[in-house]
ModelCIF file with pLDDT and N, C-alpha, C, O atoms, coordinates in Angstrom:
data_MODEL
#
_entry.id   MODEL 
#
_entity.id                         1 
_entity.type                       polymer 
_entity.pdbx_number_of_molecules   1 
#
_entity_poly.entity_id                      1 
_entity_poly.type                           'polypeptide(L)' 
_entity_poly.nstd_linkage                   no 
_entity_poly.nstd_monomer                   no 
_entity_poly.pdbx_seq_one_letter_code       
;(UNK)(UNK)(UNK)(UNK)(UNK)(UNK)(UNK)(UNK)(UNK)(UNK)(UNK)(UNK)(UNK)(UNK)(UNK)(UNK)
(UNK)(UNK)(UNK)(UNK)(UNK)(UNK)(UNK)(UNK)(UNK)(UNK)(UNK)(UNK)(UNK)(UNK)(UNK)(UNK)
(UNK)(UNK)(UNK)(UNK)(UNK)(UNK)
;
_entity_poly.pdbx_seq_one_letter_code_can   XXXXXXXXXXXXXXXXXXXXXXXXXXXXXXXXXXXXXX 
_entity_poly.pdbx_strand_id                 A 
#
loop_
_entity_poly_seq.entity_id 
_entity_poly_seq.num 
_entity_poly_seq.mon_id 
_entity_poly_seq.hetero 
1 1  UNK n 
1 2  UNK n 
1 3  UNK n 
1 4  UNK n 
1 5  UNK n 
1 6  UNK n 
1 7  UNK n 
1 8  UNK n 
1 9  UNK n 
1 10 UNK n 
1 11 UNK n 
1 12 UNK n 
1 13 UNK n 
1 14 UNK n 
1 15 UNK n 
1 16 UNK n 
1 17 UNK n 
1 18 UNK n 
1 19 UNK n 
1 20 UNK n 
1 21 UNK n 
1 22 UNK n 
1 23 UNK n 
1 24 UNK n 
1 25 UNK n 
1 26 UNK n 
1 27 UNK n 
1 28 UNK n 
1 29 UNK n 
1 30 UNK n 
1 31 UNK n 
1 32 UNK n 
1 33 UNK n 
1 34 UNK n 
1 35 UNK n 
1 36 UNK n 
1 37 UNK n 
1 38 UNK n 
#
_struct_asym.id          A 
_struct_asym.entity_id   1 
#
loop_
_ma_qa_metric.id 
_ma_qa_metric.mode 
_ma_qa_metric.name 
_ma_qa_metric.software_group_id 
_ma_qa_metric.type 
1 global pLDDT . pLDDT 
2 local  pLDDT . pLDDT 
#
_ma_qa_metric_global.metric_id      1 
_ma_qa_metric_global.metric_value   95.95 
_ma_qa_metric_global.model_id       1 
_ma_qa_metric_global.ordinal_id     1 
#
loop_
_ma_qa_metric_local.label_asym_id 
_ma_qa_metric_local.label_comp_id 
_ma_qa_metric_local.label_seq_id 
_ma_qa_metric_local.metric_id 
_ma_qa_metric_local.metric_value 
_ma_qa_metric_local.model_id 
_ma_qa_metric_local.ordinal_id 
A UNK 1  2 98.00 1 1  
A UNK 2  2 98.00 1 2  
A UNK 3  2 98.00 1 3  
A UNK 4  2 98.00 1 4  
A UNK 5  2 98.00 1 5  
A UNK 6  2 97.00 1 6  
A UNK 7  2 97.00 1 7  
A UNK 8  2 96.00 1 8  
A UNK 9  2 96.00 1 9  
A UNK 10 2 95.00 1 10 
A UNK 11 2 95.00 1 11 
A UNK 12 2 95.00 1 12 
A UNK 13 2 93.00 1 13 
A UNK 14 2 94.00 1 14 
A UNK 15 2 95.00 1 15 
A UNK 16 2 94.00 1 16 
A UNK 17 2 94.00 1 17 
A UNK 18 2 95.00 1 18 
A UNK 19 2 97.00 1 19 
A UNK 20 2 97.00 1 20 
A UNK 21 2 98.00 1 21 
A UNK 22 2 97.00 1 22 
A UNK 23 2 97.00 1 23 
A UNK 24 2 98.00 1 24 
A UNK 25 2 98.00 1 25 
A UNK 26 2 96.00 1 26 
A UNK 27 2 96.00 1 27 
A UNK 28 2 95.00 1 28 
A UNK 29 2 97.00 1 29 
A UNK 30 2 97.00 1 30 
A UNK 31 2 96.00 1 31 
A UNK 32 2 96.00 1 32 
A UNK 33 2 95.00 1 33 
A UNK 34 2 96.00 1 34 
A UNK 35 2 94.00 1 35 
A UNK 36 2 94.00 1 36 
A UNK 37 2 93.00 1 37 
A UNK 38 2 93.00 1 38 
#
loop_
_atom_site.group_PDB 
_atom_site.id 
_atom_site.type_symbol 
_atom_site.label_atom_id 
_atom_site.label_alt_id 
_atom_site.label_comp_id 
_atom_site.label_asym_id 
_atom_site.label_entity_id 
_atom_site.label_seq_id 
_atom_site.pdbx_PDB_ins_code 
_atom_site.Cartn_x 
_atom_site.Cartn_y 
_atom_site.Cartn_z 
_atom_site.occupancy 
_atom_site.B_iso_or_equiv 
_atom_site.pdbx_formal_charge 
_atom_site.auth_seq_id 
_atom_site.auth_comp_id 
_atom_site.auth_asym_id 
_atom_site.auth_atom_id 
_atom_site.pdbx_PDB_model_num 
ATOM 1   N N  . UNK A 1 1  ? 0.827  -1.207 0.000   1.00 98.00 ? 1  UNK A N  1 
ATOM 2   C CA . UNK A 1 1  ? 0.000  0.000  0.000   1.00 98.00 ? 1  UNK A CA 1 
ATOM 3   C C  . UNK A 1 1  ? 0.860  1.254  0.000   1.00 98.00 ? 1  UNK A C  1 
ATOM 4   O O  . UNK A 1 1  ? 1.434  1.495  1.062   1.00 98.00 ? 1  UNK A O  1 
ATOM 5   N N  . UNK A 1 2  ? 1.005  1.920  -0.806  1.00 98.00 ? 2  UNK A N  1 
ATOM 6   C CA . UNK A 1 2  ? 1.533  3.637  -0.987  1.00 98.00 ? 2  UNK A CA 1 
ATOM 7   C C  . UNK A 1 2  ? 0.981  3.954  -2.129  1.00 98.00 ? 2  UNK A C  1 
ATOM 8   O O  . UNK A 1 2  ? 0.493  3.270  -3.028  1.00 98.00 ? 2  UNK A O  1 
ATOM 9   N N  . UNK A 1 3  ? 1.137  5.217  -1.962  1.00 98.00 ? 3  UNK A N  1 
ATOM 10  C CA . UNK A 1 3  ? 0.515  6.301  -3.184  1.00 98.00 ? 3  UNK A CA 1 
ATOM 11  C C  . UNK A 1 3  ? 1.565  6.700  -3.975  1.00 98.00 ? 3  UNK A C  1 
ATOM 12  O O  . UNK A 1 3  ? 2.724  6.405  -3.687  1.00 98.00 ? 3  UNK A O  1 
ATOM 13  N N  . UNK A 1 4  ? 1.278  7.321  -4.915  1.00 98.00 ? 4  UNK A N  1 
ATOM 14  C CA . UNK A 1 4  ? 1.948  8.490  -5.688  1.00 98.00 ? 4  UNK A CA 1 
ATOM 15  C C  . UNK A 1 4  ? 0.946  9.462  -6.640  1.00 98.00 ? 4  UNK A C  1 
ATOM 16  O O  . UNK A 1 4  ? 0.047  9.094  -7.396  1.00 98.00 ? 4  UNK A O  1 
ATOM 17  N N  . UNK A 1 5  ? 1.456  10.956 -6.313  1.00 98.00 ? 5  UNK A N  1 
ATOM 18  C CA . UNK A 1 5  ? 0.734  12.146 -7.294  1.00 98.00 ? 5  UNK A CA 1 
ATOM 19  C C  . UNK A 1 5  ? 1.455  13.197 -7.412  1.00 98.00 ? 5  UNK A C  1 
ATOM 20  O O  . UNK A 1 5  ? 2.155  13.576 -6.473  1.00 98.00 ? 5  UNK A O  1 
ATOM 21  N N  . UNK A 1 6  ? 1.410  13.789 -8.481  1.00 97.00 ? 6  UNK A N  1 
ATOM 22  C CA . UNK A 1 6  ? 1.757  14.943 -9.245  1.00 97.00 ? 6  UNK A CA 1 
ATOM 23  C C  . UNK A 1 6  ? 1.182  16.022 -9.182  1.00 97.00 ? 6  UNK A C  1 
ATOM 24  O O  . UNK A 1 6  ? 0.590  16.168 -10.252 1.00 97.00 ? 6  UNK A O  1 
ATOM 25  N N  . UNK A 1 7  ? 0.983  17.042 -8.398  1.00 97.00 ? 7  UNK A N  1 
ATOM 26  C CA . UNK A 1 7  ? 0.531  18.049 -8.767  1.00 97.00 ? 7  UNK A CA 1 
ATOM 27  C C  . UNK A 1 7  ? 0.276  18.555 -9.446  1.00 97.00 ? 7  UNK A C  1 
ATOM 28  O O  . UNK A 1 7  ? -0.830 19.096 -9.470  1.00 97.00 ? 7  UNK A O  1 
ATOM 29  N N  . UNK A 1 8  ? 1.290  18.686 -10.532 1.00 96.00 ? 8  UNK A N  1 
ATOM 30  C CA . UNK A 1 8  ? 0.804  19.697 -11.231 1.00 96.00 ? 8  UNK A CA 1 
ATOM 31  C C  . UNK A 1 8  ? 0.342  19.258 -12.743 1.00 96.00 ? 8  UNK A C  1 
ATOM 32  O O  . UNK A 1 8  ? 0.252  19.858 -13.815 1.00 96.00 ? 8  UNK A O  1 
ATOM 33  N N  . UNK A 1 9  ? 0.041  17.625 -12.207 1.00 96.00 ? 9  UNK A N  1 
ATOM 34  C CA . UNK A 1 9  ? -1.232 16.805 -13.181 1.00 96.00 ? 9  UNK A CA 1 
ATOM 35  C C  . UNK A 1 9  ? -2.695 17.044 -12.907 1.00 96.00 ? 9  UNK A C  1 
ATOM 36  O O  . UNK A 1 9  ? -3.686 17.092 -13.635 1.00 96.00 ? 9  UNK A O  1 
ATOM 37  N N  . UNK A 1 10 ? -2.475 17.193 -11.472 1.00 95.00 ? 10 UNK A N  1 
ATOM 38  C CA . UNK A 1 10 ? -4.526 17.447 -10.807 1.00 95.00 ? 10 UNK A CA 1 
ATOM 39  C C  . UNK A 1 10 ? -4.442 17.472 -9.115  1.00 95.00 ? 10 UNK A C  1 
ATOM 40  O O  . UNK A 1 10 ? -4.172 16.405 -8.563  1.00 95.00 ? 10 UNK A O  1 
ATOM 41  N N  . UNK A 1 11 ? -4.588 18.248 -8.581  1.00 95.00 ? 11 UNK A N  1 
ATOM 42  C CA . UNK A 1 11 ? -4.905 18.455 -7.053  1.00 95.00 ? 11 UNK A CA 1 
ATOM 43  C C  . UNK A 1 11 ? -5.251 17.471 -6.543  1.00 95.00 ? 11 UNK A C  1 
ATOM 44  O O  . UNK A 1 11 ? -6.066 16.750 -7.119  1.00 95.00 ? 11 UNK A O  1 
ATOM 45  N N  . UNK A 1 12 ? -4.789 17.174 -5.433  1.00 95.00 ? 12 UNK A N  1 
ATOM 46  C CA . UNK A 1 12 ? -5.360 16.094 -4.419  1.00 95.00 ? 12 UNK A CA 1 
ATOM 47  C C  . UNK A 1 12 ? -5.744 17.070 -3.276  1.00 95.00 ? 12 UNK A C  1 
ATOM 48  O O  . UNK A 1 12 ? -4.905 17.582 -2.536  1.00 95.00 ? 12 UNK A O  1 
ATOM 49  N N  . UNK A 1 13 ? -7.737 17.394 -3.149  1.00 93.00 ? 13 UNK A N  1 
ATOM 50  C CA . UNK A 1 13 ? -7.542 18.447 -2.642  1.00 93.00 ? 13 UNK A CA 1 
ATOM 51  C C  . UNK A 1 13 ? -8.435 17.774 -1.337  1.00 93.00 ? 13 UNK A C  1 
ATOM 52  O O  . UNK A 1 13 ? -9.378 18.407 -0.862  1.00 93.00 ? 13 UNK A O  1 
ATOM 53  N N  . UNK A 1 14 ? -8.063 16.501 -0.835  1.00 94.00 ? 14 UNK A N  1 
ATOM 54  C CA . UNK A 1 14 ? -7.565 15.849 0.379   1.00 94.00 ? 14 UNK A CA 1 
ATOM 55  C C  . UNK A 1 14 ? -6.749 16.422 1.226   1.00 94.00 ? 14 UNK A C  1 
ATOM 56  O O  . UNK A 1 14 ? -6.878 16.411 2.451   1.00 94.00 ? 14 UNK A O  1 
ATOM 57  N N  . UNK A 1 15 ? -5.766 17.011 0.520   1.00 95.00 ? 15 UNK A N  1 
ATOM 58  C CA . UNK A 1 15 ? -4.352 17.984 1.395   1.00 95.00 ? 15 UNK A CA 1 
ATOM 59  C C  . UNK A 1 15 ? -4.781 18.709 1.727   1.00 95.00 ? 15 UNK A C  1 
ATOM 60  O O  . UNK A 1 15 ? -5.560 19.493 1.185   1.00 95.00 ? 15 UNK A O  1 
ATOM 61  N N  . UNK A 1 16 ? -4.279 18.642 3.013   1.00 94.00 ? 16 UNK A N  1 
ATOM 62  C CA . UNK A 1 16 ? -5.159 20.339 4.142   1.00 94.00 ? 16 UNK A CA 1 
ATOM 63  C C  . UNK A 1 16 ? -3.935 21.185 3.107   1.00 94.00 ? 16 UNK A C  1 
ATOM 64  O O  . UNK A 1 16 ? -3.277 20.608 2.242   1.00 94.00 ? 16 UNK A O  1 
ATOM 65  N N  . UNK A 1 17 ? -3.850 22.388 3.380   1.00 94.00 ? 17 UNK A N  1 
ATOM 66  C CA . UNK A 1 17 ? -3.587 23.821 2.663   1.00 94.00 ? 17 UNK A CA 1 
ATOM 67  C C  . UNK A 1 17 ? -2.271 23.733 3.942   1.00 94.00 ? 17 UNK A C  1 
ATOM 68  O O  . UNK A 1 17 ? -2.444 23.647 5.158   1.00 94.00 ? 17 UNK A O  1 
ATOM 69  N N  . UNK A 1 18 ? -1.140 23.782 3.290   1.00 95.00 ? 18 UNK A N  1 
ATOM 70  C CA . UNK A 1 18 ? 0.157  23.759 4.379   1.00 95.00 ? 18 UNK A CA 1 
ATOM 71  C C  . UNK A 1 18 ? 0.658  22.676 4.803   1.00 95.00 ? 18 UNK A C  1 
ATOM 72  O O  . UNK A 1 18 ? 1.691  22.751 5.468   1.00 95.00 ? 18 UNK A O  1 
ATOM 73  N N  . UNK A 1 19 ? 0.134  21.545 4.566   1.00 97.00 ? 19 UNK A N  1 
ATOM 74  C CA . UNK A 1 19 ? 0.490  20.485 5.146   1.00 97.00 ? 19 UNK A CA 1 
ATOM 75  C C  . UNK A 1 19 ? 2.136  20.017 4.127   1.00 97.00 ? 19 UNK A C  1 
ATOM 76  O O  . UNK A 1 19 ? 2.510  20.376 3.010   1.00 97.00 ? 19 UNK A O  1 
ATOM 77  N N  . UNK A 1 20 ? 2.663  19.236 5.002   1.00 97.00 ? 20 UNK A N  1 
ATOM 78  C CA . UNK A 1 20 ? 4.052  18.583 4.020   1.00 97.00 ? 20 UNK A CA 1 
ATOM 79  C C  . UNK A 1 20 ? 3.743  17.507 3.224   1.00 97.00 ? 20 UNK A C  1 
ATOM 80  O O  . UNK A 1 20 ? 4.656  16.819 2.766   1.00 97.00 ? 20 UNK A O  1 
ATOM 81  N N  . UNK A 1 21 ? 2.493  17.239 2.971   1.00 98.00 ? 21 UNK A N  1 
ATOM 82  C CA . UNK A 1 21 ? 1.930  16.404 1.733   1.00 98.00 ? 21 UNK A CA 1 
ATOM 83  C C  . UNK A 1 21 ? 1.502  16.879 0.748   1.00 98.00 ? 21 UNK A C  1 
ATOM 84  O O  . UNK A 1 21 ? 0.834  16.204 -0.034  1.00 98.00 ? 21 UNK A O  1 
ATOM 85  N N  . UNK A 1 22 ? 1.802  18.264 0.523   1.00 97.00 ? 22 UNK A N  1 
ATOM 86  C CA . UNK A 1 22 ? 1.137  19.164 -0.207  1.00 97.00 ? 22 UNK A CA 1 
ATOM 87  C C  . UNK A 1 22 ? 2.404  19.301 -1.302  1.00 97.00 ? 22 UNK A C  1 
ATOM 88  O O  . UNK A 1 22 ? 2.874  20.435 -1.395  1.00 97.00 ? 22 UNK A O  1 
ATOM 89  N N  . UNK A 1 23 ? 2.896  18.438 -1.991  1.00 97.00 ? 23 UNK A N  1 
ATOM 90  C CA . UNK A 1 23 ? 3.702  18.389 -2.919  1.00 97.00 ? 23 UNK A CA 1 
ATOM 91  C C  . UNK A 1 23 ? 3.571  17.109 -4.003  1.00 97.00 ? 23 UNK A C  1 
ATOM 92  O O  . UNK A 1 23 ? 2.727  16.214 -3.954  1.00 97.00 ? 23 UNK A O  1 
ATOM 93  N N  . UNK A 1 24 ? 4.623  17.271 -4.976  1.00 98.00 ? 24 UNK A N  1 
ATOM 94  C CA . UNK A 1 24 ? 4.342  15.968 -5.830  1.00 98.00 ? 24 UNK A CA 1 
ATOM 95  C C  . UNK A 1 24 ? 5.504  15.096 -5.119  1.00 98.00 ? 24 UNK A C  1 
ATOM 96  O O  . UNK A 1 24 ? 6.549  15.437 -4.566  1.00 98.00 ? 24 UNK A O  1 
ATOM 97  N N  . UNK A 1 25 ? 4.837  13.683 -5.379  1.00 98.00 ? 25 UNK A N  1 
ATOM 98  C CA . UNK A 1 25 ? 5.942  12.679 -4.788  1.00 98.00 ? 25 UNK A CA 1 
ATOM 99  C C  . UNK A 1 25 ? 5.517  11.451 -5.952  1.00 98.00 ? 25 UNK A C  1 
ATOM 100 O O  . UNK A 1 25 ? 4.427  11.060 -6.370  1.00 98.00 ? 25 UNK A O  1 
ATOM 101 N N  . UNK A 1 26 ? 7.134  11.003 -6.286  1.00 96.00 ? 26 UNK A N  1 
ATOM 102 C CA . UNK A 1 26 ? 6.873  10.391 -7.307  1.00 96.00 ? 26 UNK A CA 1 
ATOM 103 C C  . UNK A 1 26 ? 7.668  8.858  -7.289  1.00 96.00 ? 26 UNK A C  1 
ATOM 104 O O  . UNK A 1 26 ? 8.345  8.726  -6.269  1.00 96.00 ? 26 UNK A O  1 
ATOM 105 N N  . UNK A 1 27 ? 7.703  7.930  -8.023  1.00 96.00 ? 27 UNK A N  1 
ATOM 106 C CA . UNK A 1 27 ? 8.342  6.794  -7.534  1.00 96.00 ? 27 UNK A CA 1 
ATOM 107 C C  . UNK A 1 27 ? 10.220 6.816  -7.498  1.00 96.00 ? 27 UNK A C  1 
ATOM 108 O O  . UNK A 1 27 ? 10.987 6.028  -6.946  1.00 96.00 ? 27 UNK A O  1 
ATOM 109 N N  . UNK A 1 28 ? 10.489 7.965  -8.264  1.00 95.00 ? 28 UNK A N  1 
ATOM 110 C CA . UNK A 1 28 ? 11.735 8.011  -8.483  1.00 95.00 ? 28 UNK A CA 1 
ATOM 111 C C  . UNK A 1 28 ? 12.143 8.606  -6.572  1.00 95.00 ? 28 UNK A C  1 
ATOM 112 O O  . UNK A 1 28 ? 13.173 8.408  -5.927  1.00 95.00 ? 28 UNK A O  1 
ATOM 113 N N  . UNK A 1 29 ? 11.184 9.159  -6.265  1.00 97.00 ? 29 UNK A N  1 
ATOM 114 C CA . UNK A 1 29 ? 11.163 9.362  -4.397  1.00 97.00 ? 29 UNK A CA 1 
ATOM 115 C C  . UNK A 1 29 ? 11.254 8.433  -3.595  1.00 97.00 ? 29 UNK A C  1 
ATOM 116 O O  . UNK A 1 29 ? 12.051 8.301  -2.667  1.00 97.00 ? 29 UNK A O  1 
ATOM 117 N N  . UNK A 1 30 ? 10.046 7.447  -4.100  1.00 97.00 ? 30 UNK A N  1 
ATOM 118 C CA . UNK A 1 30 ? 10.124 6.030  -2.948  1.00 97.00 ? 30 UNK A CA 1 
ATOM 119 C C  . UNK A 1 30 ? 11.021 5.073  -3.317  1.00 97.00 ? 30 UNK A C  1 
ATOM 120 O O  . UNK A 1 30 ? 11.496 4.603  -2.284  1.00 97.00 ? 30 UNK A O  1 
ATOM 121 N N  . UNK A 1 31 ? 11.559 4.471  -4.437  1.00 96.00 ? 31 UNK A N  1 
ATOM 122 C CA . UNK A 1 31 ? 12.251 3.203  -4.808  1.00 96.00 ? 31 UNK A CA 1 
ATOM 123 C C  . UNK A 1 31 ? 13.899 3.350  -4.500  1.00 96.00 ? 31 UNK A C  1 
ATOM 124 O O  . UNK A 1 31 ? 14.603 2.390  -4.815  1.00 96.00 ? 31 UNK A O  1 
ATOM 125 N N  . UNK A 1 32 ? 14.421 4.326  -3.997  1.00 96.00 ? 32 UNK A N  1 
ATOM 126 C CA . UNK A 1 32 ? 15.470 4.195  -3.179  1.00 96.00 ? 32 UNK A CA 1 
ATOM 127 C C  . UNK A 1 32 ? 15.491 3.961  -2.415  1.00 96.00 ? 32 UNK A C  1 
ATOM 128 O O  . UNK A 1 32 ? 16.314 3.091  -2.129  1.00 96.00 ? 32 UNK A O  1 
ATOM 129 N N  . UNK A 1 33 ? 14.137 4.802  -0.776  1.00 95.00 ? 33 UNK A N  1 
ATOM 130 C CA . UNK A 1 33 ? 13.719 4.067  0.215   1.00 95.00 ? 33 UNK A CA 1 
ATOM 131 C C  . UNK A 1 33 ? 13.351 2.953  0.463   1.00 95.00 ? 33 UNK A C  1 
ATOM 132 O O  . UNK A 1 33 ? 13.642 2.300  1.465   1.00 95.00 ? 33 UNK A O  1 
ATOM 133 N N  . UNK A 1 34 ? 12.453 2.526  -0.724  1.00 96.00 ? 34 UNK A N  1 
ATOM 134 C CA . UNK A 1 34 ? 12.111 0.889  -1.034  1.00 96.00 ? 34 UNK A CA 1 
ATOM 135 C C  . UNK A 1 34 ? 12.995 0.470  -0.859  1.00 96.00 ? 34 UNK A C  1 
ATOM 136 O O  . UNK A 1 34 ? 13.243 0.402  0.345   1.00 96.00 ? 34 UNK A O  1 
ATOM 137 N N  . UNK A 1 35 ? 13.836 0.035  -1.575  1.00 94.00 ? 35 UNK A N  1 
ATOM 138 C CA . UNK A 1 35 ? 14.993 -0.593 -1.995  1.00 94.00 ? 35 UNK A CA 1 
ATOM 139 C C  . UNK A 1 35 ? 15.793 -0.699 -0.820  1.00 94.00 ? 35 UNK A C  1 
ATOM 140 O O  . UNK A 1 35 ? 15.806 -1.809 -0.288  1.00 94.00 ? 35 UNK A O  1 
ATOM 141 N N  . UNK A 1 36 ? 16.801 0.677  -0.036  1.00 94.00 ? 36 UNK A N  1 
ATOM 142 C CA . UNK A 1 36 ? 17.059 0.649  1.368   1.00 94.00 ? 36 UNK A CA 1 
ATOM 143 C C  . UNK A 1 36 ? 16.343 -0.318 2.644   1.00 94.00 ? 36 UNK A C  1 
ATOM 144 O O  . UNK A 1 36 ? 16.960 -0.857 3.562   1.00 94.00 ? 36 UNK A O  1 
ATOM 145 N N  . UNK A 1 37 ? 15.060 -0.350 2.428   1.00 93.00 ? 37 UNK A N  1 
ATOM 146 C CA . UNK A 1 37 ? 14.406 -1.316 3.187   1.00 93.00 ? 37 UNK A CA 1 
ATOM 147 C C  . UNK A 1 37 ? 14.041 -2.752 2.801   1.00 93.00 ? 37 UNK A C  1 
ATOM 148 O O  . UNK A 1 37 ? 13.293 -3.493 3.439   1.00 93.00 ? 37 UNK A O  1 
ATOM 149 N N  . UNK A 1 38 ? 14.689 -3.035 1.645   1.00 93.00 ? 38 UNK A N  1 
ATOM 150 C CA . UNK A 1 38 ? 14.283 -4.850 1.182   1.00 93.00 ? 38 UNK A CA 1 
ATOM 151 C C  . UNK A 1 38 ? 13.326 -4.933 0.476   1.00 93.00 ? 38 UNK A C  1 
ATOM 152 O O  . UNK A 1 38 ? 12.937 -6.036 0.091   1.00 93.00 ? 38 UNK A O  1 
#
């Protein structure tokens, strides 16, 4: 289970206004952490 979105493809307007989820996060973000963890 994880996500990924792009902003500045379409709002995820789930995100409170300020929050640190309020960006794009993309797999090229998680699959190093992935990877670091097995």
């Amino acid at each position: 289970h994880h996500h990924v979105w792009d902003l500045s493809v379409r709002d995820q307007d789930w995100i409170a206004p300020g929050s640190p989820l309020r960006r794009t996060f993309t797999t090229a973000d998680l699959a190093p952490q992935a990877r670091a963890a097995g």
